[in-house]
N, C-alpha and C. Protein backbone atom coordinates (compact mmCIF):
# COMPACT_ATOMS: atom_id res chain seq x y z
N UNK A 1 59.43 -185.56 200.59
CA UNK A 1 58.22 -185.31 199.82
C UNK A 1 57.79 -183.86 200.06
N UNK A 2 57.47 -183.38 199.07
CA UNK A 2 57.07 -181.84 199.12
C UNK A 2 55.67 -181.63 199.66
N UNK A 3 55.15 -180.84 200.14
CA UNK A 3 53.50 -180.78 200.53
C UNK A 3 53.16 -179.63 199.61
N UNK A 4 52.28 -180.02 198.67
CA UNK A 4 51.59 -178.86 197.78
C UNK A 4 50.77 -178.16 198.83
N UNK A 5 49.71 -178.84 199.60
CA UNK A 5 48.52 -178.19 199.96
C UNK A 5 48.38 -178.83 201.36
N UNK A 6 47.73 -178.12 201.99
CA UNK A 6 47.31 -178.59 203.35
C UNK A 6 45.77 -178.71 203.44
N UNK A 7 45.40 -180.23 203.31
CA UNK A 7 43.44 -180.40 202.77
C UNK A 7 43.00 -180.87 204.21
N UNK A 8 41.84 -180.43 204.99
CA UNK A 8 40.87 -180.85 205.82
C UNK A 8 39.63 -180.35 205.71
N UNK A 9 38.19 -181.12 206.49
CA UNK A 9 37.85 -180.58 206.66
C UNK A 9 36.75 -180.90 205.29
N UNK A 10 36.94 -182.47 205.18
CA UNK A 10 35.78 -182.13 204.28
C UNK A 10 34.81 -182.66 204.48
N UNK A 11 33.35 -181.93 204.29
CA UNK A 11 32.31 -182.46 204.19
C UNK A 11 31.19 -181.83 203.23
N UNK A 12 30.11 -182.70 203.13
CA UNK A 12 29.08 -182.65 201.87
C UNK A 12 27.88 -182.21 203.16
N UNK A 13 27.03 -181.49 201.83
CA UNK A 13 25.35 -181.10 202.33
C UNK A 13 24.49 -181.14 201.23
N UNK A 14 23.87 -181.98 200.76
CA UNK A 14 23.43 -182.29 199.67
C UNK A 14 24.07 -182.63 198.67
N UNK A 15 24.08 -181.42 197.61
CA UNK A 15 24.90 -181.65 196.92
C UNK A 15 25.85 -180.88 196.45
N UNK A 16 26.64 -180.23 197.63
CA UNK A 16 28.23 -179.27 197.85
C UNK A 16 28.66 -180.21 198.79
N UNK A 17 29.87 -179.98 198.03
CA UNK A 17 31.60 -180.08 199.05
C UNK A 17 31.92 -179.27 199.79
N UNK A 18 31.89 -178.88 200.81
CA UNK A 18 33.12 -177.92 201.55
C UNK A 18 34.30 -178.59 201.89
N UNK A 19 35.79 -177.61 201.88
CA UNK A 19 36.68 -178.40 201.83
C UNK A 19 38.03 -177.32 202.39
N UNK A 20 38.76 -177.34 203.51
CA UNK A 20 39.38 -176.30 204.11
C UNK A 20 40.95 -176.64 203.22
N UNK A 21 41.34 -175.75 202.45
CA UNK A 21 42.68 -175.79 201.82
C UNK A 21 43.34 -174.77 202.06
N UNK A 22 44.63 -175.29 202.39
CA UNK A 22 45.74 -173.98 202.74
C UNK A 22 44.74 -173.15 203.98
N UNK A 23 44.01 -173.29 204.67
CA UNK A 23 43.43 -172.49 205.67
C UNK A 23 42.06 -172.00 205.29
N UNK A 24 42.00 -172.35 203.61
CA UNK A 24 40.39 -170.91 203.28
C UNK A 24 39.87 -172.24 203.47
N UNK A 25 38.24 -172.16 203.77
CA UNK A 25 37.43 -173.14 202.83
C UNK A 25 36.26 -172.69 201.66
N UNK A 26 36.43 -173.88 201.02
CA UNK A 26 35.81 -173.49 199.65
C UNK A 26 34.57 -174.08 199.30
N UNK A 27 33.93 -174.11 198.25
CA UNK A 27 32.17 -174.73 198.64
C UNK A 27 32.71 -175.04 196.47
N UNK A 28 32.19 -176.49 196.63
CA UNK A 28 32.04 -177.04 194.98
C UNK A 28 30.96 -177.24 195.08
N UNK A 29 30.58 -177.03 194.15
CA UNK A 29 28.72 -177.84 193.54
C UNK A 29 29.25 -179.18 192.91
N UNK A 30 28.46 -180.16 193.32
CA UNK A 30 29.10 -181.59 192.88
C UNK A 30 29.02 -181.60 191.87
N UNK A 31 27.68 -181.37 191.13
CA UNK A 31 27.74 -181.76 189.44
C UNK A 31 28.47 -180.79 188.30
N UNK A 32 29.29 -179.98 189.12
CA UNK A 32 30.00 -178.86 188.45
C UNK A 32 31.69 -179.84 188.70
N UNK A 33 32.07 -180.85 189.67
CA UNK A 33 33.52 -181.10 189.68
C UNK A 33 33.55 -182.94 189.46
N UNK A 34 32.29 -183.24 189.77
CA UNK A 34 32.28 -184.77 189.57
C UNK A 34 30.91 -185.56 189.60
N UNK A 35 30.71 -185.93 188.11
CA UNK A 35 29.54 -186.87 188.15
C UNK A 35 29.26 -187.93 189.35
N UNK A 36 30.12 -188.81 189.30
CA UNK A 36 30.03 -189.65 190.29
C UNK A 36 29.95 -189.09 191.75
N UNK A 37 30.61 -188.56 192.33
CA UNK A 37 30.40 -187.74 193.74
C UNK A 37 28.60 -187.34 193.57
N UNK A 38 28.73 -186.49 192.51
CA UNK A 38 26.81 -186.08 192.70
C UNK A 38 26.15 -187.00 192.66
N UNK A 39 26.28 -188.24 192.82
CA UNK A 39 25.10 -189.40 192.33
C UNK A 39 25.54 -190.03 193.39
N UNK A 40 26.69 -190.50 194.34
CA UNK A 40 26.93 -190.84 195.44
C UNK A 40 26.31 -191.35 196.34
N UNK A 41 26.27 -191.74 197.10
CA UNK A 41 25.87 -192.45 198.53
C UNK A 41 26.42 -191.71 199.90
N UNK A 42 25.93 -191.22 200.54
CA UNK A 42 26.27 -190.22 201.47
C UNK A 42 28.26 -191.48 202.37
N UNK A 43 27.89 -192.81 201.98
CA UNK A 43 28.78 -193.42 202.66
C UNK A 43 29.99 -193.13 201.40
N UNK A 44 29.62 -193.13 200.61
CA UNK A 44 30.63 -193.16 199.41
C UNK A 44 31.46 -192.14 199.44
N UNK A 45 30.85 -191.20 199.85
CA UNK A 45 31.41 -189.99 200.14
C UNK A 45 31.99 -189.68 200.91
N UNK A 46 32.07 -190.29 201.94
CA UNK A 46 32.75 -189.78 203.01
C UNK A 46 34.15 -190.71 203.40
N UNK A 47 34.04 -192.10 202.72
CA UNK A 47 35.01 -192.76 202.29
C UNK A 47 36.11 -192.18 201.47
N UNK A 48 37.13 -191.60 201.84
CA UNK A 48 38.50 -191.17 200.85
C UNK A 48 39.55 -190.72 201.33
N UNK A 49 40.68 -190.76 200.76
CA UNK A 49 41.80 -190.72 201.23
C UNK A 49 42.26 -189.52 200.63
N UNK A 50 42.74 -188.80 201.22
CA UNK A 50 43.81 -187.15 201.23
C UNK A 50 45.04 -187.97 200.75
N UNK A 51 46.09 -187.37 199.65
CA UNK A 51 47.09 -187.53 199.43
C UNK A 51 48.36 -187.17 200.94
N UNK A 52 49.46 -187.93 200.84
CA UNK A 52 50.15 -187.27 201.85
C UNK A 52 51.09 -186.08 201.23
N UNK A 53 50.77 -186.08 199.87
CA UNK A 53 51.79 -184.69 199.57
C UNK A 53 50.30 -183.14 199.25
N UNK A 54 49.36 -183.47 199.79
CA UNK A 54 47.83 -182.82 200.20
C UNK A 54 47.71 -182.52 198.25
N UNK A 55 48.23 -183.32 197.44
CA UNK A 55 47.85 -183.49 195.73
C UNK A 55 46.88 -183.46 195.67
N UNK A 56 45.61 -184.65 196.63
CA UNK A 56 44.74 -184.95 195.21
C UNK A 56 43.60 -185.32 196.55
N UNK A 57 42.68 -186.01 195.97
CA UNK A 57 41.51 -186.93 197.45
C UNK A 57 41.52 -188.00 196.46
N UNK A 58 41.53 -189.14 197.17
CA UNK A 58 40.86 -190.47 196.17
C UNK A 58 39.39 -190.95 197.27
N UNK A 59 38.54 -191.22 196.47
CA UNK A 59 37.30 -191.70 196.76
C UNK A 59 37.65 -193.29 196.72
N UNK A 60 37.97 -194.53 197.08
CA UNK A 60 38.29 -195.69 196.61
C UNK A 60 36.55 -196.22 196.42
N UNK A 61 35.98 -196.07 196.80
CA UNK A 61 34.34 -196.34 196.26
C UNK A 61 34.00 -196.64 195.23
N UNK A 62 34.02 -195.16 194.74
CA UNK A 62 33.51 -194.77 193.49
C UNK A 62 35.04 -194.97 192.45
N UNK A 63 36.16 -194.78 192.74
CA UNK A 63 37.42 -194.94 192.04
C UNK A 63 37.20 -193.57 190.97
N UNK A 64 37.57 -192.33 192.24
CA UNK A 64 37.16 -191.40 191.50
C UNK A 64 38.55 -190.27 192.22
N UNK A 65 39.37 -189.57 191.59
CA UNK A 65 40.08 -188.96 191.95
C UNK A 65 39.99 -187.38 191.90
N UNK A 66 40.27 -185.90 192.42
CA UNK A 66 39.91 -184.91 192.60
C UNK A 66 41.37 -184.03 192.71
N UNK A 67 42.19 -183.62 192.11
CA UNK A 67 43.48 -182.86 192.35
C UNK A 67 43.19 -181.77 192.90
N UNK A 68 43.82 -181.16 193.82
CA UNK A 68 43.29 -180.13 194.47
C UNK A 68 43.96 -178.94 193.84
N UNK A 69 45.27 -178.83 193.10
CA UNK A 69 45.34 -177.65 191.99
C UNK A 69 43.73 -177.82 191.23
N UNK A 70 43.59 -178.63 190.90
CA UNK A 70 42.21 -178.84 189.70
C UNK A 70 41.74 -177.93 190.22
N UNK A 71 40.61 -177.94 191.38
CA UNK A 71 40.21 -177.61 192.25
C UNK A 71 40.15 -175.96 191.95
N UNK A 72 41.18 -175.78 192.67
CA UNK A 72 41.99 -174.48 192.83
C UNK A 72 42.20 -173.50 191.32
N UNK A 73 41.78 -174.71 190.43
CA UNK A 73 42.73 -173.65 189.50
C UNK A 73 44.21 -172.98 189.17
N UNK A 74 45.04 -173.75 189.68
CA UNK A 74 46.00 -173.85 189.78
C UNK A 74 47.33 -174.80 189.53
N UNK A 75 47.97 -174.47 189.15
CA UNK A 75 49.09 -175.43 188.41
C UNK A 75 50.14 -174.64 189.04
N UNK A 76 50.98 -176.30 189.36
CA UNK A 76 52.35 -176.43 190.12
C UNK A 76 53.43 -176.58 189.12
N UNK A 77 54.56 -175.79 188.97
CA UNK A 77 55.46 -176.63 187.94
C UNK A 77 56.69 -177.40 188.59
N UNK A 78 56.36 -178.53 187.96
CA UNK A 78 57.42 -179.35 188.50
C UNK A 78 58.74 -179.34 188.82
N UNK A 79 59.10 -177.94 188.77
CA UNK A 79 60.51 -177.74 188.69
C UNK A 79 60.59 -176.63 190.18
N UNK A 80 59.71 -175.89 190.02
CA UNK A 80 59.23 -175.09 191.92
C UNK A 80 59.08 -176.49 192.86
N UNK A 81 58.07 -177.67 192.41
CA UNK A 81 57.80 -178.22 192.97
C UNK A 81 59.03 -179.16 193.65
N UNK A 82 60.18 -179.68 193.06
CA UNK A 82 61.14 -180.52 193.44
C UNK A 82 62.21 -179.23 194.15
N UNK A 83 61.93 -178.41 194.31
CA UNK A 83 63.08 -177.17 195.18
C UNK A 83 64.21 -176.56 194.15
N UNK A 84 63.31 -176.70 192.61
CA UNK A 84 64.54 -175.97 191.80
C UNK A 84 63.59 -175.19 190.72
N UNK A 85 64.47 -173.78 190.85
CA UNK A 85 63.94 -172.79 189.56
C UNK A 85 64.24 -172.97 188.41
N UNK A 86 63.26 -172.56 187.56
CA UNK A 86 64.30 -172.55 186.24
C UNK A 86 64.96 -171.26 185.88
């Protein structure tokens, strides 16, 4: 399995994310990346699972998912991603 990203490190303060990727950390405004996260339950939030290829976060709570290219702004192509160029 390939590792896109290396995610820790997350936590909320109102209503921002901080979230340590690849080493930086970054600050989201909730109602700018996810309705549901901004309306949340401080437990809801803190409930979720990191992908093991560091893809995505799933919230199982709320059944709310977050890609961390999204995130980032960034897109992987699937063809770098499996260890072949085009």
């Amino acid at each position: 399995m390939n590792k896109y990203h290396s995610v820790e490190n997350i936590r909320f303060s109102e209503q921002t994310m901080f979230i340590t990727i690849d080493g930086q950390e970054y600050r989201y405004e909730l109602d700018k990346i996810s309705s549901k996260l901004a309306s949340a339950t401080p437990l809801e939030r803190e409930t979720y699972c990191i992908s093991p290829s560091g893809y995505g976060i799933h919230w199982p709570l709320l059944d709310e998912d977050l890609s961390i290219d999204g995130l980032l702004g960034v897109r992987h192509s699937p063809m770098v991603a499996f260890g072949k160029q085009k």
